[in-house]
Protein backbone atom coordinates (compact mmCIF):
# COMPACT_ATOMS: atom_id res chain seq x y z
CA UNK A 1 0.00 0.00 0.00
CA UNK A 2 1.36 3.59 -0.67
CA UNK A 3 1.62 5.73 1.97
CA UNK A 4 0.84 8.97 0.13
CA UNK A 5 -1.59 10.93 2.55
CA UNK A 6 -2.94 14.77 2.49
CA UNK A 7 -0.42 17.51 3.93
CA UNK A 8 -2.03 19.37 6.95
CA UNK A 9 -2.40 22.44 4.61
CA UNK A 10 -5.08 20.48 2.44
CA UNK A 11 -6.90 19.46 5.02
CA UNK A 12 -7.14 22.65 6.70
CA UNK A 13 -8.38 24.05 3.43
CA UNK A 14 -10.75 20.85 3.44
CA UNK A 15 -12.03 21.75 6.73
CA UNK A 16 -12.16 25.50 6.05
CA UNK A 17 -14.90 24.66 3.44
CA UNK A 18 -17.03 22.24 4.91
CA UNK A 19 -17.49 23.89 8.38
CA UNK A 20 -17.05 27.79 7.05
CA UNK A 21 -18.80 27.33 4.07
CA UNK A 22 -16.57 30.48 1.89
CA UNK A 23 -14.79 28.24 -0.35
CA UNK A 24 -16.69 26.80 -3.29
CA UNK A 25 -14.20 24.11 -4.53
CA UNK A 26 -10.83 22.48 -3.86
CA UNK A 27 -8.60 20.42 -6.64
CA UNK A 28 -5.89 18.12 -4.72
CA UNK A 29 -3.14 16.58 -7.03
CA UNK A 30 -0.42 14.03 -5.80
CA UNK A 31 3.26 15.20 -5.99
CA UNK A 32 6.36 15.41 -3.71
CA UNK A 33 6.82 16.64 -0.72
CA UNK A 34 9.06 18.95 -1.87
CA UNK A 35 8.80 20.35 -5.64
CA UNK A 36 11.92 21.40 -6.61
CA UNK A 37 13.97 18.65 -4.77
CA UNK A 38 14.55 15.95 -7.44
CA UNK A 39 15.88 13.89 -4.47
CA UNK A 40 12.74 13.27 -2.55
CA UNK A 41 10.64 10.69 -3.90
CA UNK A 42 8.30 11.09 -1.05
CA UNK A 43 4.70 11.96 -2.39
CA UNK A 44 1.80 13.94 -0.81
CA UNK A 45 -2.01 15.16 -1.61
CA UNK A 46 -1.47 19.00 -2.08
CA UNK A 47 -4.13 21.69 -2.74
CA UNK A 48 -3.80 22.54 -6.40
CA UNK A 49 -7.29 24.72 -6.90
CA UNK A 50 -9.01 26.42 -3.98
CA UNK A 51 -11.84 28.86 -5.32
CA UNK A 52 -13.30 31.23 -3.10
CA UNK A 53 -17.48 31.56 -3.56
CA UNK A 54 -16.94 35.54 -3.38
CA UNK A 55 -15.22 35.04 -5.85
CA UNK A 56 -16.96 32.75 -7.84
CA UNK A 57 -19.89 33.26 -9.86
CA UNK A 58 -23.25 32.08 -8.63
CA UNK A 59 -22.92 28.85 -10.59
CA UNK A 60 -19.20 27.65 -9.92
CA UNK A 61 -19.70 24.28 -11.09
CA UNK A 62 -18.17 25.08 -14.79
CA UNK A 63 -15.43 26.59 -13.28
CA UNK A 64 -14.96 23.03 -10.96
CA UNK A 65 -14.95 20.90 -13.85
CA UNK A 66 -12.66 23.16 -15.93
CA UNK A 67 -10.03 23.34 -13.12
CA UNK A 68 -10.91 19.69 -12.47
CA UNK A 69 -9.75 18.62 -15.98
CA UNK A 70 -6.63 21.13 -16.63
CA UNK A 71 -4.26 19.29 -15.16
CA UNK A 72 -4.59 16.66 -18.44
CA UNK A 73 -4.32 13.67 -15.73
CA UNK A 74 -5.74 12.21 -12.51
CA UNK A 75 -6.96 14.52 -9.78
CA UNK A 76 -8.99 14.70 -6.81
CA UNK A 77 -11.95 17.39 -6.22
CA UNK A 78 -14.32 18.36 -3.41
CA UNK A 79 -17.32 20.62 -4.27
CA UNK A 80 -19.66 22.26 -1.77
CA UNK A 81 -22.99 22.26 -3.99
CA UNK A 82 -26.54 22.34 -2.70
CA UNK A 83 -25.22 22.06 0.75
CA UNK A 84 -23.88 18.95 0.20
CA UNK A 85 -20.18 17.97 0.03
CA UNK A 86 -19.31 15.73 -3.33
CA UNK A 87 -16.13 14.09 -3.77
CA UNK A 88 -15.34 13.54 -6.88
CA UNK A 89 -12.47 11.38 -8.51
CA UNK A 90 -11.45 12.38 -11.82
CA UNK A 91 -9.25 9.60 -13.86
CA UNK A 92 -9.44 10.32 -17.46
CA UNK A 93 -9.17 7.09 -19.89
CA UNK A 94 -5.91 9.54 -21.63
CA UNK A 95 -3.84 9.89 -18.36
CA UNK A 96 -0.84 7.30 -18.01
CA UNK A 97 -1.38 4.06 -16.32
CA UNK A 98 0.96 4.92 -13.34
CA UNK A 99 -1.55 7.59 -12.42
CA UNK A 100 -4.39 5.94 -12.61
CA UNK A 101 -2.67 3.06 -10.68
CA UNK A 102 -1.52 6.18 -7.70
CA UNK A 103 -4.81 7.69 -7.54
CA UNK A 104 -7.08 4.46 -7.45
CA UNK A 105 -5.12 3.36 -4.65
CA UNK A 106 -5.14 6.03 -2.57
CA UNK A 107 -8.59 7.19 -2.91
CA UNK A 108 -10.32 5.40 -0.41
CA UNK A 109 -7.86 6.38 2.49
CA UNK A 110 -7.44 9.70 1.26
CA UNK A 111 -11.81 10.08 1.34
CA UNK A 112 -11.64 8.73 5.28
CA UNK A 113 -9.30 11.38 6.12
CA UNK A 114 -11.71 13.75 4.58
CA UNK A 115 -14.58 13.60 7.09
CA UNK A 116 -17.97 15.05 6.61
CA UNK A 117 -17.64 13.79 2.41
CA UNK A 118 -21.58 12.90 1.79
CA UNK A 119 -21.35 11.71 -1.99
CA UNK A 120 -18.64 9.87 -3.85
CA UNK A 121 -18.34 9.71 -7.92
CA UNK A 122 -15.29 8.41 -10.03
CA UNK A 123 -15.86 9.96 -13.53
CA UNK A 124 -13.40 8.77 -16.51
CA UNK A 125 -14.78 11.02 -19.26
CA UNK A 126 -16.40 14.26 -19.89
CA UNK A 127 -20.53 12.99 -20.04
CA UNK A 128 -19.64 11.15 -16.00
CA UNK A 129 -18.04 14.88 -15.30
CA UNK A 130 -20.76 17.17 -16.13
CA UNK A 131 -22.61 20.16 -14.45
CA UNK A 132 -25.97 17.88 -15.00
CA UNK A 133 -24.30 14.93 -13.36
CA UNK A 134 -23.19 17.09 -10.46
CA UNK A 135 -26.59 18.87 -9.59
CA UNK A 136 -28.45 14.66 -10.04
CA UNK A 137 -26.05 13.62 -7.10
CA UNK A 138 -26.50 16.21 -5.13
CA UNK A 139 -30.41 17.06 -5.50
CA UNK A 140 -32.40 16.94 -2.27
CA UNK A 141 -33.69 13.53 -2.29
């Protein structure tokens, strides 16, 4: 099992959205610890994305997927929507296998140590990762 966990920084941010309700969406990516060191091959979940609602238009959720999919490759995302927190897992079929392999593995621990994380998806292409798909899960059932 790889022990690649959060940094306390992300989850701060995490917690800074579900309990303060001011931040609209967080993207975490895996890299190392440190960036420029090409020494350390020890790997963390960082904050890549964290948008701000004043910032934000009224309907963010364009602006989730788009920063959701820029990285070209694997990446986590939370989105406070509808007052409900939605985790999503975003694993394109044109990222490499090693990511894939990194992020599938990890997810699961990486969702416990996110706690208050109502609603799970993993989407692989763009009609799973869609502003429709996103208000369905998170409707008031």
């Amino acid at each position: 099992m790889l022990k690649i966990g959060p940094t306390d920084e992300a989850l701060a941010d995490f917690n800074d959205l579900k309990l303060k309700h001011k931040v609209g969406y967080i993207v975490f990516k895996v890299s190392k610890k440190v960036e420029d060191d090409k020494k350390c091959k020890e790997e963390v979940i960082k904050v890549e994305k964290k948008a701000m609602k004043a910032e934000c238009d009224q309907n963010y959720l364009p602006a989730f997927i788009d920063d959701l999919k820029a990285g070209g490759t694997c990446r986590y995302g939370v989105v406070d929507w509808n007052n409900k927190l939605l985790f999503v897992a975003w694993s394109p079929d044109t990222a490499k296998g090693k990511d894939k392999m990194v992020y599938a593995s990890i997810r699961e621990a990486f969702i416990e140590s996110l706690v208050g994380i109502q609603i799970k998806i993993q989407c692989t292409d763009d009609s799973e990762l869609s502003e429709e798909e996103i208000i369905k899960q998170t409707a008031s059932k």
